[in-house]
N, C-alpha and C. Protein backbone atom coordinates (compact mmCIF):
# COMPACT_ATOMS: atom_id res chain seq x y z
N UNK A 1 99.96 122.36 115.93
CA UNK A 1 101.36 122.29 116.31
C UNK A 1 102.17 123.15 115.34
N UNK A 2 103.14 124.19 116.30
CA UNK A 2 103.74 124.95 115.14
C UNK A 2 105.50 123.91 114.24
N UNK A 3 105.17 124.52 113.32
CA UNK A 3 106.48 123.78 112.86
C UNK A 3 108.08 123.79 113.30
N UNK A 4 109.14 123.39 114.04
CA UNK A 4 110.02 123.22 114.05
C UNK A 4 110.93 124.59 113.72
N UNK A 5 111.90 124.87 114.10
CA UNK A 5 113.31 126.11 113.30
C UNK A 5 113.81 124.56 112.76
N UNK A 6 114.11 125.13 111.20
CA UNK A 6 114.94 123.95 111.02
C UNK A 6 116.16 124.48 111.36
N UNK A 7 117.17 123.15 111.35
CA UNK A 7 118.62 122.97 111.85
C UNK A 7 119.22 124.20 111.19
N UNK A 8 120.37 125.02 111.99
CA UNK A 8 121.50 125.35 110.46
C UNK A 8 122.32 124.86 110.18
N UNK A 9 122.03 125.35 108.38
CA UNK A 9 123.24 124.34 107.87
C UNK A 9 124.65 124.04 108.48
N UNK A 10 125.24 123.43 107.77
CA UNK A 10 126.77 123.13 108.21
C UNK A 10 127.31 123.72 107.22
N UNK A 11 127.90 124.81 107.85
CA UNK A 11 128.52 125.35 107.14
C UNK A 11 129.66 125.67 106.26
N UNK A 12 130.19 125.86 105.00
CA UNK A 12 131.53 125.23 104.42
C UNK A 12 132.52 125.63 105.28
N UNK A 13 133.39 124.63 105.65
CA UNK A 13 134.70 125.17 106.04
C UNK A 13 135.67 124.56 105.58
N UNK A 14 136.94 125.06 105.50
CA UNK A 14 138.56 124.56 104.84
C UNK A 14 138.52 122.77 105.72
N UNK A 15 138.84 122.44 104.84
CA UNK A 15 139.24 121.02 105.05
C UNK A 15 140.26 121.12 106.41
N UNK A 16 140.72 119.41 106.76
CA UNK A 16 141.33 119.73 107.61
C UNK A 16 142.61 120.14 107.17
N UNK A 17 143.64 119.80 105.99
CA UNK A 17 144.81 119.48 105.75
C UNK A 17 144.59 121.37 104.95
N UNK A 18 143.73 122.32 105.06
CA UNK A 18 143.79 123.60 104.53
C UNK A 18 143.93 124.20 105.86
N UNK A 19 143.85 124.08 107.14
CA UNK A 19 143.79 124.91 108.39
C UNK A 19 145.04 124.46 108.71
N UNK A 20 145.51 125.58 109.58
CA UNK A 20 146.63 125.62 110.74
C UNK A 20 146.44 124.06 111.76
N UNK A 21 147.39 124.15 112.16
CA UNK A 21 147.50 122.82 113.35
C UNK A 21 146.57 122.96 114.32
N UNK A 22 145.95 122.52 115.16
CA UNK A 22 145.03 122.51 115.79
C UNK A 22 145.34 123.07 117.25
N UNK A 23 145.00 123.94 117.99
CA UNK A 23 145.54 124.31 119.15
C UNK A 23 144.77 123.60 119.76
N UNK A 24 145.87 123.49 121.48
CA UNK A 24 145.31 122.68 122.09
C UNK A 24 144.17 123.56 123.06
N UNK A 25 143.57 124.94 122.63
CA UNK A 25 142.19 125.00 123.21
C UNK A 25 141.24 124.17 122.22
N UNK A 26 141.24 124.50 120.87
CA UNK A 26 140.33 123.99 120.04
C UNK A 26 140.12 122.31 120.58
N UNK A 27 141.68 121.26 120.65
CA UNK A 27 141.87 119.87 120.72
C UNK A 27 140.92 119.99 121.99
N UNK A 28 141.20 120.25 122.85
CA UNK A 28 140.09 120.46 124.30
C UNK A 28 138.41 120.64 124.41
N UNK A 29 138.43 121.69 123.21
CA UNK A 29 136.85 121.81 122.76
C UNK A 29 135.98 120.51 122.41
N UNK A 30 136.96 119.83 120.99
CA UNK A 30 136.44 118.82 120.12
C UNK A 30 136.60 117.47 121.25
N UNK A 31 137.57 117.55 122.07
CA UNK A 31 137.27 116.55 123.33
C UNK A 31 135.91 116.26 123.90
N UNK A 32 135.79 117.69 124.35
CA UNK A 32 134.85 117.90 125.33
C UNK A 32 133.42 117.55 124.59
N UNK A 33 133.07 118.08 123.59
CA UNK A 33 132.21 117.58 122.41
C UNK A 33 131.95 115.82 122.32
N UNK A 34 132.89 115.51 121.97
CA UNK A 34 133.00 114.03 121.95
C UNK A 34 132.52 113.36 122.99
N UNK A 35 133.29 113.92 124.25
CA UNK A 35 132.52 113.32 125.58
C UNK A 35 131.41 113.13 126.02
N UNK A 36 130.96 114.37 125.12
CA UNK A 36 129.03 114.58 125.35
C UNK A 36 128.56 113.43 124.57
N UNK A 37 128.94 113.22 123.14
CA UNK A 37 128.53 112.33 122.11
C UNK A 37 128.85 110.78 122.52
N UNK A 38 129.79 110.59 123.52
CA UNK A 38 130.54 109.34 124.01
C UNK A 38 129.51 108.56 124.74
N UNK A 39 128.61 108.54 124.44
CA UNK A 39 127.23 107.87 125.17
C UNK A 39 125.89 107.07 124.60
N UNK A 40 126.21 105.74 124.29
CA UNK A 40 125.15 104.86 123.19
C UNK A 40 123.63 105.61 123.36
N UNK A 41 122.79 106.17 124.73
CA UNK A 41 121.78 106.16 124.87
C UNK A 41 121.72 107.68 124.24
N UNK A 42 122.57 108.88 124.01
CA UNK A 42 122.39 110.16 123.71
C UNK A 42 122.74 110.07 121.87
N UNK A 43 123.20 109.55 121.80
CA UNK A 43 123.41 108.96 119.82
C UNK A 43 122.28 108.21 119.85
N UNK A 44 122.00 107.46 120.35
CA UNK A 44 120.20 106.86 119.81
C UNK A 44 119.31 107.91 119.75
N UNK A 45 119.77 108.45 120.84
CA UNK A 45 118.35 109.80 121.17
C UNK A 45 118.70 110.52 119.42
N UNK A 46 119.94 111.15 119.71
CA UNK A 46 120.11 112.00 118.24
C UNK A 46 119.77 111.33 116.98
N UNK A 47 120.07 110.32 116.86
CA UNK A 47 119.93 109.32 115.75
C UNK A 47 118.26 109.52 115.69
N UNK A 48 117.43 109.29 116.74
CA UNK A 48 115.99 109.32 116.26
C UNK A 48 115.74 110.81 115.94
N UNK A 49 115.92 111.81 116.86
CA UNK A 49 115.52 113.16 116.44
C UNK A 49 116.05 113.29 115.00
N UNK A 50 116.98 112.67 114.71
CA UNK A 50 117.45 113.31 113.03
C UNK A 50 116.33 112.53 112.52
N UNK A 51 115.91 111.46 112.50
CA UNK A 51 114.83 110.54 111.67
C UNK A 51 114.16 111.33 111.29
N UNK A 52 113.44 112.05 112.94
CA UNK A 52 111.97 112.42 112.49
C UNK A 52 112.01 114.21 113.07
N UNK A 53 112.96 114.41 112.53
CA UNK A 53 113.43 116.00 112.79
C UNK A 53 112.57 116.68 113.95
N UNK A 54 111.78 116.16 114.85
CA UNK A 54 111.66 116.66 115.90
C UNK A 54 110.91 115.56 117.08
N UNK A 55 110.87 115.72 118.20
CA UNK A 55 110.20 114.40 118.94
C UNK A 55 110.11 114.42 120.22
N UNK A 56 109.22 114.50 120.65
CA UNK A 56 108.64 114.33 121.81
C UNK A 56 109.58 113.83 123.17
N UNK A 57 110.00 113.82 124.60
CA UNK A 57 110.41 113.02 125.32
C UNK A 57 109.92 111.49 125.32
N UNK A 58 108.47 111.64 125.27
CA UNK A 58 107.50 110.35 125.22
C UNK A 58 107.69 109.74 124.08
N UNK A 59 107.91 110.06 122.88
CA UNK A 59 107.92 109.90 121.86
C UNK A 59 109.48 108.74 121.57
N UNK A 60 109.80 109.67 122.20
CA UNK A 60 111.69 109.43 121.83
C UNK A 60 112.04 108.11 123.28
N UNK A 61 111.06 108.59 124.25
CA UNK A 61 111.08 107.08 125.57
C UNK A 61 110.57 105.61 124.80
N UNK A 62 109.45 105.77 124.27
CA UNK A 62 108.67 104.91 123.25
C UNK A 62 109.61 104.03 122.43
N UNK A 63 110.44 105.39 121.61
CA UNK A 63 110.88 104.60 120.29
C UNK A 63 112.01 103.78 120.41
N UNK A 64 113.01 104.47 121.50
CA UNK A 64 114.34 103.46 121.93
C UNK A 64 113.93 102.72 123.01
N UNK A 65 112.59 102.29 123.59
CA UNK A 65 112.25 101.61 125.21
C UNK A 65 112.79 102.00 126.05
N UNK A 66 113.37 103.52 126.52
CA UNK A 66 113.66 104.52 127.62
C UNK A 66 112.63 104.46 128.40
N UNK A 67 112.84 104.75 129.29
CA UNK A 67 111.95 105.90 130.70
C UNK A 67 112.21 107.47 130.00
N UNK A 68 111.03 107.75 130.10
CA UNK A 68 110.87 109.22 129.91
C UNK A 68 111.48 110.12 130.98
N UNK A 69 112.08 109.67 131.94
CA UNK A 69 112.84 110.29 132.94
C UNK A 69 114.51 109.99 132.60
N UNK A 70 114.91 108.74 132.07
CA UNK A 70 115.74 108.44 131.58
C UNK A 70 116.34 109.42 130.16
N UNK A 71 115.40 109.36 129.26
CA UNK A 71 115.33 110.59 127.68
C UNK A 71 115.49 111.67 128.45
N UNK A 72 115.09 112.12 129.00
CA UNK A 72 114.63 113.50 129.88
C UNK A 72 116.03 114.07 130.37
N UNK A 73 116.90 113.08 131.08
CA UNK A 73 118.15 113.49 131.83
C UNK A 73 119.24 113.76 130.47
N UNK A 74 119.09 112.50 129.58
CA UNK A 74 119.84 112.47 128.42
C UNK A 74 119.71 114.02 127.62
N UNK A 75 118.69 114.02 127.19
CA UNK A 75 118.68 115.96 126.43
C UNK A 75 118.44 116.69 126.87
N UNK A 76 118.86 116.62 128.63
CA UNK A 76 119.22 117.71 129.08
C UNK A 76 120.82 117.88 129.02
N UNK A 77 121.41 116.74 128.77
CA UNK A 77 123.22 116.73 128.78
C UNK A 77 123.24 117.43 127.36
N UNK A 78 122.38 117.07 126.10
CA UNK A 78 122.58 117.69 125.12
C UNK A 78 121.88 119.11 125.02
N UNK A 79 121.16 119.44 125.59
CA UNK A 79 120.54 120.67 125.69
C UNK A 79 121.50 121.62 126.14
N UNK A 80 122.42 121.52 127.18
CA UNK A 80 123.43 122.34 128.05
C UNK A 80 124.25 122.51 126.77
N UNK A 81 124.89 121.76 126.03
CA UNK A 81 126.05 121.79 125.44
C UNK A 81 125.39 122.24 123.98
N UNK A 82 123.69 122.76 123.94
CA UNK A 82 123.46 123.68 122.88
C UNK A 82 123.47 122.94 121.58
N UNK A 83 123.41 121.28 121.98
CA UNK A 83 123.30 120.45 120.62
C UNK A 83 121.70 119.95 120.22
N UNK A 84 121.07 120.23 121.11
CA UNK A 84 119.49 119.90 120.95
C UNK A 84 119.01 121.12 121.27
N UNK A 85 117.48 121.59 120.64
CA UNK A 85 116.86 122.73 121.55
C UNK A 85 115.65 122.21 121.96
N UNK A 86 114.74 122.88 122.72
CA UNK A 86 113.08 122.62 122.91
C UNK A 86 112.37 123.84 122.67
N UNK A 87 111.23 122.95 122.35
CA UNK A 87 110.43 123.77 121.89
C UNK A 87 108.91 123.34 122.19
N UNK A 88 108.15 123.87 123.66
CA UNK A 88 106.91 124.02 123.92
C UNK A 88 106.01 123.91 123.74
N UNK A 89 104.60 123.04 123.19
CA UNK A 89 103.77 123.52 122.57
C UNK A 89 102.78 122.42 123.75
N UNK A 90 102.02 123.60 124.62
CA UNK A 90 100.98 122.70 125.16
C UNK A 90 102.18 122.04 126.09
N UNK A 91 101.38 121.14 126.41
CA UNK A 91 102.21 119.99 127.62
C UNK A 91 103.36 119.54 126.98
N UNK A 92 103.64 119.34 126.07
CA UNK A 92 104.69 118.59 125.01
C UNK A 92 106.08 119.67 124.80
N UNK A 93 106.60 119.14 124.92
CA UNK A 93 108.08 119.81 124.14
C UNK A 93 108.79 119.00 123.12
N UNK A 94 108.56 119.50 122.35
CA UNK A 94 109.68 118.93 120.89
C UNK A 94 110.69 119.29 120.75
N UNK A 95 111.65 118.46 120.56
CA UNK A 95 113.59 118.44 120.79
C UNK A 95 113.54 118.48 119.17
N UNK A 96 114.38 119.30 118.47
CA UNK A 96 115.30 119.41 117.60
C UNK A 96 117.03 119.53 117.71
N UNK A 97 117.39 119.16 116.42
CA UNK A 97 118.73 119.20 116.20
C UNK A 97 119.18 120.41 116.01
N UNK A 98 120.15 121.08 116.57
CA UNK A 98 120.15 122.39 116.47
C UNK A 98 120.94 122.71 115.04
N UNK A 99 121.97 121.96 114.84
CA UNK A 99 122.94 122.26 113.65
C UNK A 99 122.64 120.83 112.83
N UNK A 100 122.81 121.32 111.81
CA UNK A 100 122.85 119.92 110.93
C UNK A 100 124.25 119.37 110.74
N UNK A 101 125.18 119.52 111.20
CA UNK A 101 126.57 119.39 111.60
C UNK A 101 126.94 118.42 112.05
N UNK A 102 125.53 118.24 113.31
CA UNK A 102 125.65 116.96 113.97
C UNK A 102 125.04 116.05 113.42
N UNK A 103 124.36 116.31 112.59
CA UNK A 103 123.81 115.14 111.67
C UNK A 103 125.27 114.49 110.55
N UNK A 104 125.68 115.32 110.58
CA UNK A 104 126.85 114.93 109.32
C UNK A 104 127.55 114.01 109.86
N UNK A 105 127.98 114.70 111.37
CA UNK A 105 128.68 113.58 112.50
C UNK A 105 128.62 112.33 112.36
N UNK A 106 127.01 112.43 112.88
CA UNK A 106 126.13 110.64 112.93
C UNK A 106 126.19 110.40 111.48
N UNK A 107 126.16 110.62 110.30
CA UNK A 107 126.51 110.55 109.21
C UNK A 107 127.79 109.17 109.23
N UNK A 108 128.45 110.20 109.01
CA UNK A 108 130.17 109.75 109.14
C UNK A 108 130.52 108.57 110.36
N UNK A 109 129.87 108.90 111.23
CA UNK A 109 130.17 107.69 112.10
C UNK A 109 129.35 106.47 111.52
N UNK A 110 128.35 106.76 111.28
CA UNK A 110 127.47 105.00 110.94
C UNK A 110 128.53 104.51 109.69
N UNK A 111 128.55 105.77 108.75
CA UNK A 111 129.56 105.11 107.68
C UNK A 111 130.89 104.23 108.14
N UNK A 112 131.61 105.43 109.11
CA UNK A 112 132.86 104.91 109.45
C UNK A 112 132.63 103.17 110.06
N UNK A 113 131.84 102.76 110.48
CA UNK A 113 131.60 101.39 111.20
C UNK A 113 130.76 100.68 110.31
N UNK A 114 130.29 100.86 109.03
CA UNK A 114 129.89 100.01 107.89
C UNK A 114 130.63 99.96 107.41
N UNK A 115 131.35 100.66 107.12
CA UNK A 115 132.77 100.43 106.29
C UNK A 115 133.97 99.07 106.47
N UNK A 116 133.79 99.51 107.88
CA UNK A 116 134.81 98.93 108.83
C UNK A 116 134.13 97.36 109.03
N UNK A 117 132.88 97.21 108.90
CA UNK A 117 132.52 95.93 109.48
C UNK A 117 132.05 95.59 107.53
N UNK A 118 132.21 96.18 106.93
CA UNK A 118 132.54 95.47 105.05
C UNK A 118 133.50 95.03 105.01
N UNK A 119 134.17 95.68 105.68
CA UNK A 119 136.23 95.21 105.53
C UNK A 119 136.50 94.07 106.42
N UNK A 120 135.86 93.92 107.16
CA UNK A 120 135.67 92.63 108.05
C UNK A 120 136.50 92.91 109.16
N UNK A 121 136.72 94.54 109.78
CA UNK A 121 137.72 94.82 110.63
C UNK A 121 136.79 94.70 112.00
């Protein structure tokens, strides 16, 4: 099995309070983004591919108790929107994270809701 492209980094950028106001194509973009991410079964999926930096459909049906037809439809919603890739080998295709960006995401979100459920909110 060949090894994986790893992710690319995330790359530095100006904070938010260092950039201009946000236009509303960009506000539209980061929408549309979100919408993709707005889905418990496609954040599990991502959540495991970050685990084990790459993973099988079967693999990834297995580990959350999906249908492999079920995983299958799911990273194809993330595949379109260029947040997962595949990668071939034999009968198998292995899904990676394309940017590590989105790992930072899922990052920040698990934090943001540990935080929040420490605070007893």
């Amino acid at each position: 099995m060949k090894k994986s492209e790893p992710a690319r980094p995330c790359p530095a950028k100006a904070g938010i309070k260092a950039r201009p106001p946000m236009t509303h194509e960009q506000a539209l973009a980061v929408e549309a983004l979100f919408d993709v991410l707005a889905n418990d079964t496609r954040l599990r999926l991502l959540g495991e591919i970050a685990r084990r930096d790459q993973a099988t459909t079967s693999e990834l049906a297995q580990a959350l108790d999906l249908t492999p037809q079920a995983v299958s439809n799911q990273l194809q919603r993330l595949s379109d929107r260029g947040i997962v890739a595949g990668r071939r080998d034999g009968n198998s295709v292995f899904y990676r994270i394309v940017d590590d960006c989105v790992v930072i995401l899922l990052e920040r979100g698990l934090c943001l809701i540990e935080e929040a459920a420490r605070a007893g909110k």
